[in-house]
PDB file of N, CA and C in Angstrom:
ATOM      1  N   UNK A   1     -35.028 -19.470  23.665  1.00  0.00           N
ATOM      2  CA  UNK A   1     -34.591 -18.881  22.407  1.00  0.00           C
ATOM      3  C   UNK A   1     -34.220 -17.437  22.686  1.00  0.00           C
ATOM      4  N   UNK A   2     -33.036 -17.201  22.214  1.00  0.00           N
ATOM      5  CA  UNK A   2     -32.469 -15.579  22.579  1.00  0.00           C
ATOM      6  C   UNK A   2     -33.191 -15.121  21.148  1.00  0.00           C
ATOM      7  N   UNK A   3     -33.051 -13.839  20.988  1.00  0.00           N
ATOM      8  CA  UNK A   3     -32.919 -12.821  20.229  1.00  0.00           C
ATOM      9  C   UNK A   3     -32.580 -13.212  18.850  1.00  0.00           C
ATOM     10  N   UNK A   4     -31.064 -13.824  18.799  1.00  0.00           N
ATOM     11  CA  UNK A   4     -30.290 -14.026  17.800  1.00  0.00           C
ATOM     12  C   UNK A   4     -30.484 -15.594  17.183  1.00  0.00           C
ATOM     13  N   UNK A   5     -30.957 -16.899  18.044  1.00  0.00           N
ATOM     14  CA  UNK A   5     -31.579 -17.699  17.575  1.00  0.00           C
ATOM     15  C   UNK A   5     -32.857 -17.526  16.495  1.00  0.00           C
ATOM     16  N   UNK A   6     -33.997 -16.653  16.832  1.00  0.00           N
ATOM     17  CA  UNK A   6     -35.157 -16.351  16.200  1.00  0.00           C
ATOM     18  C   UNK A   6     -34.800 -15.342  15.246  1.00  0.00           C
ATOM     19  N   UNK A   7     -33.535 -14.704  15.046  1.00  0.00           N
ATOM     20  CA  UNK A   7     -33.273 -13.708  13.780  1.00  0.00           C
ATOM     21  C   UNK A   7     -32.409 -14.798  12.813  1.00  0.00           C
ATOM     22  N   UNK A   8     -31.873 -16.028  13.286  1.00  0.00           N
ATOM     23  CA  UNK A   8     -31.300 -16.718  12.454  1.00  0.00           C
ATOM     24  C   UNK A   8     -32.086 -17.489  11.571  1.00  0.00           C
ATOM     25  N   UNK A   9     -33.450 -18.110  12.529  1.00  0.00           N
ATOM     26  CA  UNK A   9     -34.737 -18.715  12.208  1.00  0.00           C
ATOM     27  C   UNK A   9     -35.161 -18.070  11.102  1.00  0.00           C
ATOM     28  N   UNK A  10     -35.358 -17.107  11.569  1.00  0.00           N
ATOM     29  CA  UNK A  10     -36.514 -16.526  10.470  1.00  0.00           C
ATOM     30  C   UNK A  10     -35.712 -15.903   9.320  1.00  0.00           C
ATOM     31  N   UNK A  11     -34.491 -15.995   9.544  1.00  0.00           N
ATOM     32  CA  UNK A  11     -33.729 -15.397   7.752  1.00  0.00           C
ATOM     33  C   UNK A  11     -34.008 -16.568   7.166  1.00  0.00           C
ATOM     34  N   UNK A  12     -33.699 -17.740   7.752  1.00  0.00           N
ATOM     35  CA  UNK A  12     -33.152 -19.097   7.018  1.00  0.00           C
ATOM     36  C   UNK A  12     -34.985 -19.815   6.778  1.00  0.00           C
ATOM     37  N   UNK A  13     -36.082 -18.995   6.801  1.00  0.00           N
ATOM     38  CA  UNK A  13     -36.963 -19.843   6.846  1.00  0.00           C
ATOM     39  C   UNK A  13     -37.690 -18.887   5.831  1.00  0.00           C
ATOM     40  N   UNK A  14     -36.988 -17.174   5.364  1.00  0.00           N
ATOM     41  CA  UNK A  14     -37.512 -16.566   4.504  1.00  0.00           C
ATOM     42  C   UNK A  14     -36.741 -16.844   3.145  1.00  0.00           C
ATOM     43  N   UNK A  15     -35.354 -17.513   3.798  1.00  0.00           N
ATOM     44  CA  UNK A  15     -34.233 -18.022   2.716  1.00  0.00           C
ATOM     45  C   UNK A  15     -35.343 -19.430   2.072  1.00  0.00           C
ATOM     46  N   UNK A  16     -35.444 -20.000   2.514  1.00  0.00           N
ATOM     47  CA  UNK A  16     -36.511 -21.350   2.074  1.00  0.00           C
ATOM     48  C   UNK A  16     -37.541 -20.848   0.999  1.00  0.00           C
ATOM     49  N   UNK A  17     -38.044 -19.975   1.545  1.00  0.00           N
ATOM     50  CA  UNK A  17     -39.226 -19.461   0.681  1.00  0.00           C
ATOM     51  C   UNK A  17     -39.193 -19.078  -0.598  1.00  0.00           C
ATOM     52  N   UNK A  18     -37.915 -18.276  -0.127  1.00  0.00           N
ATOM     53  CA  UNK A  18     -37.681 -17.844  -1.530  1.00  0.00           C
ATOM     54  C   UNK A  18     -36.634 -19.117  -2.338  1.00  0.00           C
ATOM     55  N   UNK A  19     -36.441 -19.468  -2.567  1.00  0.00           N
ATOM     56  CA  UNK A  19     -35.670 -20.520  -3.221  1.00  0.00           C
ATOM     57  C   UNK A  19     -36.867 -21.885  -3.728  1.00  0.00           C
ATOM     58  N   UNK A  20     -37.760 -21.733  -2.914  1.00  0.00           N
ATOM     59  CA  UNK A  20     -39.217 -22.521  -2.971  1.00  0.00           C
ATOM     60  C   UNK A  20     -39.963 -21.860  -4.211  1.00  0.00           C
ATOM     61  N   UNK A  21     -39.253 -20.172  -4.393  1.00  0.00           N
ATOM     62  CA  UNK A  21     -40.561 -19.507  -5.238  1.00  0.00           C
ATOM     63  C   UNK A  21     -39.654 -19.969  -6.536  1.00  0.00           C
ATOM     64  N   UNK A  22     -38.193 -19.550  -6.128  1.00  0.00           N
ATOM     65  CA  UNK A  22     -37.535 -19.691  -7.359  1.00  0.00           C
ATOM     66  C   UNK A  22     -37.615 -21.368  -8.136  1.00  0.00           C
ATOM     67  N   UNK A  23     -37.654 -22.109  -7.168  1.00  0.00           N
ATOM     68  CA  UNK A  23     -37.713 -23.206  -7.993  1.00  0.00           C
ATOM     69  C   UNK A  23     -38.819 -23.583  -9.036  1.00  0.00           C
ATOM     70  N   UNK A  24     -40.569 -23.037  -8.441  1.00  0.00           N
ATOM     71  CA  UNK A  24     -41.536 -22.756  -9.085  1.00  0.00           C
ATOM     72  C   UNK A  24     -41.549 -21.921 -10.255  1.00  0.00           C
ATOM     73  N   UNK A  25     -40.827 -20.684 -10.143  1.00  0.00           N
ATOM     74  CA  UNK A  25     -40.576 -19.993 -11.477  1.00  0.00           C
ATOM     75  C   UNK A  25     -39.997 -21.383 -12.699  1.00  0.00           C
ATOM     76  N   UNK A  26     -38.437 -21.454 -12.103  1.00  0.00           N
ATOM     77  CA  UNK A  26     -37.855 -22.646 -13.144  1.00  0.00           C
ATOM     78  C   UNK A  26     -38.480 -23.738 -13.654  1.00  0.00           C
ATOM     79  N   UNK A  27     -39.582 -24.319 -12.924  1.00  0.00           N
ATOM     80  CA  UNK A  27     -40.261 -25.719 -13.109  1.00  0.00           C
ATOM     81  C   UNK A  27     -40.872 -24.754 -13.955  1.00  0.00           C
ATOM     82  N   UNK A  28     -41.890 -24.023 -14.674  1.00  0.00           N
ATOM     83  CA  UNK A  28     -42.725 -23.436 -14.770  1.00  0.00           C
ATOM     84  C   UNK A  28     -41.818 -22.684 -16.371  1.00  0.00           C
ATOM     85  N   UNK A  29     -40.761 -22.162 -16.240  1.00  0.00           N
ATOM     86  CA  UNK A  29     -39.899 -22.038 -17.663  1.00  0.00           C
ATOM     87  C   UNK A  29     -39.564 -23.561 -18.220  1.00  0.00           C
ATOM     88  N   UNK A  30     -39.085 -24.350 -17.737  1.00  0.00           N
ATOM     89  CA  UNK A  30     -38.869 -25.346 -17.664  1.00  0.00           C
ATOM     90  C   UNK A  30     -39.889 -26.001 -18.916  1.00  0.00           C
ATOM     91  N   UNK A  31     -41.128 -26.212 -18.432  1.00  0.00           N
ATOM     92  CA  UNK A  31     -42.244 -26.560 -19.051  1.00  0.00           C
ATOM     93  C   UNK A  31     -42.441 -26.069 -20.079  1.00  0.00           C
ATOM     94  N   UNK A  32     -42.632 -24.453 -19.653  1.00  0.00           N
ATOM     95  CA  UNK A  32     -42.598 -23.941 -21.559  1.00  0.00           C
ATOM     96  C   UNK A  32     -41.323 -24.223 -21.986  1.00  0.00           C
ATOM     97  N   UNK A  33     -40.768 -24.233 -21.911  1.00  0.00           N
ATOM     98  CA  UNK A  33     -39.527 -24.385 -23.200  1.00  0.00           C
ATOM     99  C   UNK A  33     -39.703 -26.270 -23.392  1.00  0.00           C
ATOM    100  N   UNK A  34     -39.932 -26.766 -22.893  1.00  0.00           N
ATOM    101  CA  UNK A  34     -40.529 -28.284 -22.981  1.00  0.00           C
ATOM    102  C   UNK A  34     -41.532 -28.069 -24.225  1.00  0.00           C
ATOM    103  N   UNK A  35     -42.416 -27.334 -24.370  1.00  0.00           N
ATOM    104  CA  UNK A  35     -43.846 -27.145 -24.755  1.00  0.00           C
ATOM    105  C   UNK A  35     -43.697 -26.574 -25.880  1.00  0.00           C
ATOM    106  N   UNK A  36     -42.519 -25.827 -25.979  1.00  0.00           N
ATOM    107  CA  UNK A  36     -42.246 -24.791 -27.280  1.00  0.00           C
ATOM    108  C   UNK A  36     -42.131 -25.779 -28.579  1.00  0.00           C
ATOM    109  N   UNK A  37     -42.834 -24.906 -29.556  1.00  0.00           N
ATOM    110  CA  UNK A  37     -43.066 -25.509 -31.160  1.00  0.00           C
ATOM    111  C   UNK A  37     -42.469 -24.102 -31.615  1.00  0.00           C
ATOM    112  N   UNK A  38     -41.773 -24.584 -32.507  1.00  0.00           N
ATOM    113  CA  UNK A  38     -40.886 -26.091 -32.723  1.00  0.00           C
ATOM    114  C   UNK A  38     -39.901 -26.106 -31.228  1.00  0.00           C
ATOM    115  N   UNK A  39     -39.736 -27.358 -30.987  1.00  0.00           N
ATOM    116  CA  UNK A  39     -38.919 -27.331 -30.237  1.00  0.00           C
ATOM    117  C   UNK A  39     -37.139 -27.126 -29.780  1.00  0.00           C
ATOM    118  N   UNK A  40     -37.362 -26.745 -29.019  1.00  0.00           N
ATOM    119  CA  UNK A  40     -35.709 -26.092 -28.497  1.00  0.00           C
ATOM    120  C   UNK A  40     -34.748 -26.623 -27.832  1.00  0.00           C
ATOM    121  N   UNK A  41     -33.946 -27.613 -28.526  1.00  0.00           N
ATOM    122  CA  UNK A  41     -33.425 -29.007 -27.095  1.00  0.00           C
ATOM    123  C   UNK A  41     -32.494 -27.692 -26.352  1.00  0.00           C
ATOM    124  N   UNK A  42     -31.524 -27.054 -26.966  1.00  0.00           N
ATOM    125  CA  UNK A  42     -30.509 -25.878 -25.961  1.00  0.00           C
ATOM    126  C   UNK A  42     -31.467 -25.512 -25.059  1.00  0.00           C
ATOM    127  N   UNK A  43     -32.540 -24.750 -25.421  1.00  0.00           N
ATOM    128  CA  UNK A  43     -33.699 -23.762 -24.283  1.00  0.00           C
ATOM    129  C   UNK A  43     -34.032 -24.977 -23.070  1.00  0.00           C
ATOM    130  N   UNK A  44     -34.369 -25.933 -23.848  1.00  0.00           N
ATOM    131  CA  UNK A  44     -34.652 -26.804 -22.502  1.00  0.00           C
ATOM    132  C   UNK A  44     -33.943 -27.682 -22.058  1.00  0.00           C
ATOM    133  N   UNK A  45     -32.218 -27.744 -22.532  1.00  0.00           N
ATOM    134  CA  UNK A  45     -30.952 -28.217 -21.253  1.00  0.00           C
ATOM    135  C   UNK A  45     -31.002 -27.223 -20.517  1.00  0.00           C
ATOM    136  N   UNK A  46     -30.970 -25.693 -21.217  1.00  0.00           N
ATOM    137  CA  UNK A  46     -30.453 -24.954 -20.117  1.00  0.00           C
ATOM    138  C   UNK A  46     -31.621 -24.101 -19.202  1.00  0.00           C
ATOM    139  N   UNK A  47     -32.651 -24.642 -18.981  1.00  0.00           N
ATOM    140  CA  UNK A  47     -33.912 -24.907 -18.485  1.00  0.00           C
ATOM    141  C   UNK A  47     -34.236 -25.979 -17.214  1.00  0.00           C
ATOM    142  N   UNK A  48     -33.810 -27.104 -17.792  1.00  0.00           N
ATOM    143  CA  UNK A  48     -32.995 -28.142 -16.484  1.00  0.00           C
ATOM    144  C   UNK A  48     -32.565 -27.865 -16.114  1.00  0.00           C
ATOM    145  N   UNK A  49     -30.957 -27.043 -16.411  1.00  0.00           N
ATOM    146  CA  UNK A  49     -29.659 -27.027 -15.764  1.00  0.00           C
ATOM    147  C   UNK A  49     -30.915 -25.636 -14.541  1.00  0.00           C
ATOM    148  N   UNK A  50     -31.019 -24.848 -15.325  1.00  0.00           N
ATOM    149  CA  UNK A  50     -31.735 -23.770 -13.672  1.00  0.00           C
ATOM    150  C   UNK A  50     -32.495 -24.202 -13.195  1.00  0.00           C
ATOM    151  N   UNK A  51     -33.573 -25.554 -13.295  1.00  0.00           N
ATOM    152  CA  UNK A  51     -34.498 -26.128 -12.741  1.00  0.00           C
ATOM    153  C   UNK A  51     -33.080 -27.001 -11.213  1.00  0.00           C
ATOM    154  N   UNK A  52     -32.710 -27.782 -11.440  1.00  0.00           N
ATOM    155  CA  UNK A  52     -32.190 -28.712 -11.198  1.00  0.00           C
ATOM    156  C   UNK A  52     -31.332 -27.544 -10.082  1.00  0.00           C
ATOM    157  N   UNK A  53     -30.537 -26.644 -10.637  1.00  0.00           N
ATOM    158  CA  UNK A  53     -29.858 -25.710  -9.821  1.00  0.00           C
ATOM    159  C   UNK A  53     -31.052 -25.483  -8.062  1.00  0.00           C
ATOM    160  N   UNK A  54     -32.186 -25.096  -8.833  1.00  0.00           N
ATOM    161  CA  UNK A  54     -33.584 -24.325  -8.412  1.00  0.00           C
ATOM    162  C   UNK A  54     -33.581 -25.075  -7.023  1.00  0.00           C
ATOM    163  N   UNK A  55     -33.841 -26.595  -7.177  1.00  0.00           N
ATOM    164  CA  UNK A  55     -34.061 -27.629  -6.801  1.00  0.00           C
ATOM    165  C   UNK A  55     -33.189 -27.769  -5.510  1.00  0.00           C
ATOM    166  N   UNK A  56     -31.632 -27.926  -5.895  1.00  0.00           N
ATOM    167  CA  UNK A  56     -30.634 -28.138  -4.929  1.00  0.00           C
ATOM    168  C   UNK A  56     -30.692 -26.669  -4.112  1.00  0.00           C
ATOM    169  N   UNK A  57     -30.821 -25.716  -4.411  1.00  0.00           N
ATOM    170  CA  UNK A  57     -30.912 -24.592  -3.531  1.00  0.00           C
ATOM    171  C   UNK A  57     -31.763 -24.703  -2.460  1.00  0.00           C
ATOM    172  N   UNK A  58     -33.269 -24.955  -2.759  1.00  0.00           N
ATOM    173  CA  UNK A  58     -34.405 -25.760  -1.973  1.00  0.00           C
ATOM    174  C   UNK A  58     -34.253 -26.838  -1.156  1.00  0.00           C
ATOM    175  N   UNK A  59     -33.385 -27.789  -1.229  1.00  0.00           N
ATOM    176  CA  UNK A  59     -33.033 -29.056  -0.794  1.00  0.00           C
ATOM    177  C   UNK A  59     -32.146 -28.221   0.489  1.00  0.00           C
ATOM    178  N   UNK A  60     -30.943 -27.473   0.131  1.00  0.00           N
ATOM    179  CA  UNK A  60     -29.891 -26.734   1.039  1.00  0.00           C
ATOM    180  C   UNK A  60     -30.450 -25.914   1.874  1.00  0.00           C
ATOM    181  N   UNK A  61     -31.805 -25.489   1.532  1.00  0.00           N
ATOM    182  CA  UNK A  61     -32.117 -24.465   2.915  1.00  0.00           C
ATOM    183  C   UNK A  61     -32.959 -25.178   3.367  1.00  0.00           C
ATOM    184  N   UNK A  62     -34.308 -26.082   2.930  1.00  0.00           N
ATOM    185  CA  UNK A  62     -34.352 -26.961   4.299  1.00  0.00           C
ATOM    186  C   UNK A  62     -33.651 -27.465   5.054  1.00  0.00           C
ATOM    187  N   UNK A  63     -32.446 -28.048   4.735  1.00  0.00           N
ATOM    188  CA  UNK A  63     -31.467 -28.754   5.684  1.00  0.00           C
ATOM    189  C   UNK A  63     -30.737 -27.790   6.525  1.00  0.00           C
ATOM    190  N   UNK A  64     -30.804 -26.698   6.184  1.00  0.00           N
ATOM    191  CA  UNK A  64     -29.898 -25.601   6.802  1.00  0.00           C
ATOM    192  C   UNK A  64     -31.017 -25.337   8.190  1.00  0.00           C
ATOM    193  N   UNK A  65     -32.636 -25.168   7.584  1.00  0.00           N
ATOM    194  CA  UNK A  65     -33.705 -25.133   8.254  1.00  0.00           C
ATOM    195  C   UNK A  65     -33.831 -26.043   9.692  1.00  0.00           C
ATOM    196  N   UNK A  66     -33.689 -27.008   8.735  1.00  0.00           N
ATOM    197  CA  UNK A  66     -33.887 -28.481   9.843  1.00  0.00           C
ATOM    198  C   UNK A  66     -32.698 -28.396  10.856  1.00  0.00           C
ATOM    199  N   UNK A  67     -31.701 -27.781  10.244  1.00  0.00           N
ATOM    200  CA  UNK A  67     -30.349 -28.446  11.307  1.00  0.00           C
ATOM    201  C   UNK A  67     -30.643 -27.043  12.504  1.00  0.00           C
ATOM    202  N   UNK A  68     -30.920 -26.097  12.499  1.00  0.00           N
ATOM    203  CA  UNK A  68     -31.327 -24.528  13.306  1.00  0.00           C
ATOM    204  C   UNK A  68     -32.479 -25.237  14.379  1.00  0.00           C
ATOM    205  N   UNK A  69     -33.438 -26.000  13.760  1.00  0.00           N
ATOM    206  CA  UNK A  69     -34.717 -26.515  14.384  1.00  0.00           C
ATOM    207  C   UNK A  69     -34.372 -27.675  15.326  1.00  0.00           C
ATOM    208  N   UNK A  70     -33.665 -28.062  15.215  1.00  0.00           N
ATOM    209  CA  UNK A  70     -33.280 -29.011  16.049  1.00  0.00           C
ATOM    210  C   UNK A  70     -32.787 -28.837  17.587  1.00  0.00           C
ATOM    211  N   UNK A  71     -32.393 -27.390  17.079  1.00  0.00           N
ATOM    212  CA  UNK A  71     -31.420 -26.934  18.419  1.00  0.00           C
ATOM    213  C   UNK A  71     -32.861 -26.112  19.340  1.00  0.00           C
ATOM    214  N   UNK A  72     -33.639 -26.195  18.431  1.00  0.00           N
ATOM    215  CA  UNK A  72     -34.456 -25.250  19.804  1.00  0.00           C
ATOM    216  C   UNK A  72     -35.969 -25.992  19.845  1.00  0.00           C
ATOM    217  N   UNK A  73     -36.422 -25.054  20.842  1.00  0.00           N
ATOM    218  CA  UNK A  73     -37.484 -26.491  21.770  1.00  0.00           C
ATOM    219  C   UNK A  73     -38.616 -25.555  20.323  1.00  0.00           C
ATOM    220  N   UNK A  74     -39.984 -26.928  20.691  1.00  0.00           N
ATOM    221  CA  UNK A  74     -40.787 -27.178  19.267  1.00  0.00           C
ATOM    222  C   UNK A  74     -41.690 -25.729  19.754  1.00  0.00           C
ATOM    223  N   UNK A  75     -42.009 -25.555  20.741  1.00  0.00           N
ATOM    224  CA  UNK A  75     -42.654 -24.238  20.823  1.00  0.00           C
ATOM    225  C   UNK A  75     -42.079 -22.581  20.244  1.00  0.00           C
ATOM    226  N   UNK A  76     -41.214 -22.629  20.519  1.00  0.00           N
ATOM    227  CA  UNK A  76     -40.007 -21.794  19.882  1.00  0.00           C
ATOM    228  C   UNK A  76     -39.857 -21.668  18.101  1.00  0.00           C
ATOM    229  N   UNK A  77     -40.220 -22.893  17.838  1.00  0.00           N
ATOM    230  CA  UNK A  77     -40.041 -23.031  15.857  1.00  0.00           C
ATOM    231  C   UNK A  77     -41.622 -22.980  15.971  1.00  0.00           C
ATOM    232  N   UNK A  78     -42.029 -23.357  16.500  1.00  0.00           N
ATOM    233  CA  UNK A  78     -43.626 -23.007  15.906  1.00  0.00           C
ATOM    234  C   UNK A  78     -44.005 -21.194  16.022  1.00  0.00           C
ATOM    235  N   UNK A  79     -43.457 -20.621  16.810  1.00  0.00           N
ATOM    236  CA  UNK A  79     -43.587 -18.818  17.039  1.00  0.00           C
ATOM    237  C   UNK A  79     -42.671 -18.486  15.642  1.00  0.00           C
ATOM    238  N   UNK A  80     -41.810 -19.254  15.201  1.00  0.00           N
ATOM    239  CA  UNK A  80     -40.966 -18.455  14.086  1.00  0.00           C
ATOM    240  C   UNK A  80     -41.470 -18.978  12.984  1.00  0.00           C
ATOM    241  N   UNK A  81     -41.813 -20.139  13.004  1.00  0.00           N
ATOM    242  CA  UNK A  81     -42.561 -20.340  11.632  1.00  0.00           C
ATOM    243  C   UNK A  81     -44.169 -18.895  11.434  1.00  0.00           C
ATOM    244  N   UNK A  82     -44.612 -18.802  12.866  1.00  0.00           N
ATOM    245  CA  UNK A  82     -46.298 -18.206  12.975  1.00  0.00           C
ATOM    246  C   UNK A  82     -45.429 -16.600  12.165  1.00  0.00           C
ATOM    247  N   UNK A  83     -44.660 -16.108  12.792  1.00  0.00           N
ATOM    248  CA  UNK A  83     -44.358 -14.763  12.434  1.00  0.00           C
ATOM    249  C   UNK A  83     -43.788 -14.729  10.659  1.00  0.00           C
ATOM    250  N   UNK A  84     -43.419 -16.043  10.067  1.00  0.00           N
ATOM    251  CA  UNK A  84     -43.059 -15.417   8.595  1.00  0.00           C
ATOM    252  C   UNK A  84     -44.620 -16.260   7.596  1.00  0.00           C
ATOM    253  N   UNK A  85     -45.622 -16.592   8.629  1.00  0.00           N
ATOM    254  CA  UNK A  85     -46.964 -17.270   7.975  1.00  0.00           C
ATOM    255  C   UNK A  85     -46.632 -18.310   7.638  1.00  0.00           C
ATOM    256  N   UNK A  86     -45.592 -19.493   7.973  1.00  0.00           N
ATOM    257  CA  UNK A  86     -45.371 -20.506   7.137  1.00  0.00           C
ATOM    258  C   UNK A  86     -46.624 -21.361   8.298  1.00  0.00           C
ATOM    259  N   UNK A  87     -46.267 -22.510   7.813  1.00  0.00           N
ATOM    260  CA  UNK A  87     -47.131 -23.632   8.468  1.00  0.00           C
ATOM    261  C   UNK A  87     -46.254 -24.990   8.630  1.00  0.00           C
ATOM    262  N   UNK A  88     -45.360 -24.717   8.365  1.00  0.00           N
ATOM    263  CA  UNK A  88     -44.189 -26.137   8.533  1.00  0.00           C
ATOM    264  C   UNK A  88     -43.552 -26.695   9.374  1.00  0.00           C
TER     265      UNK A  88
END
């Protein structure tokens, strides 16, 4: 692993994270506006629509993740996962 492999790693594995947090925020609005009395069908389409957005963003950087991980040996993704604390 050069230099520029492990700076690509670790953007695309802090990119995950965050898109992981964002989706938790949305699930989490999501719910309240689900929950809201009286209820709000607009608040909670457009509650889905950023959940669902949330979701596919999450889906796109694992795969972006996975396809980077592939190219380099498993000792190598385990040092870039250790340096941003993930465990994956």
């Amino acid at each position: 692993m050069n230099g520029d492999d492990l700076a690509v790693l670790l953007r695309v594995l802090v990119e995950e994270q965050q898109a992981d947090d964002a989706a938790a925020r949305a699930a989490w609005l999501l719910a309240e506006a689900e929950e809201a009395d009286p209820p709000r069908p607009k608040e909670v389409a457009r509650a889905r629509e950023r959940f669902e957005a949330a979701v596919a963003a999450v889906e796109a950087a694992r795969a972006r993740r996975r396809e980077i991980e592939v190219q380099l040996e498993p000792a190598e993704v385990m040092r870039a996962h250790s340096l941003v604390g993930g465990d994956q």
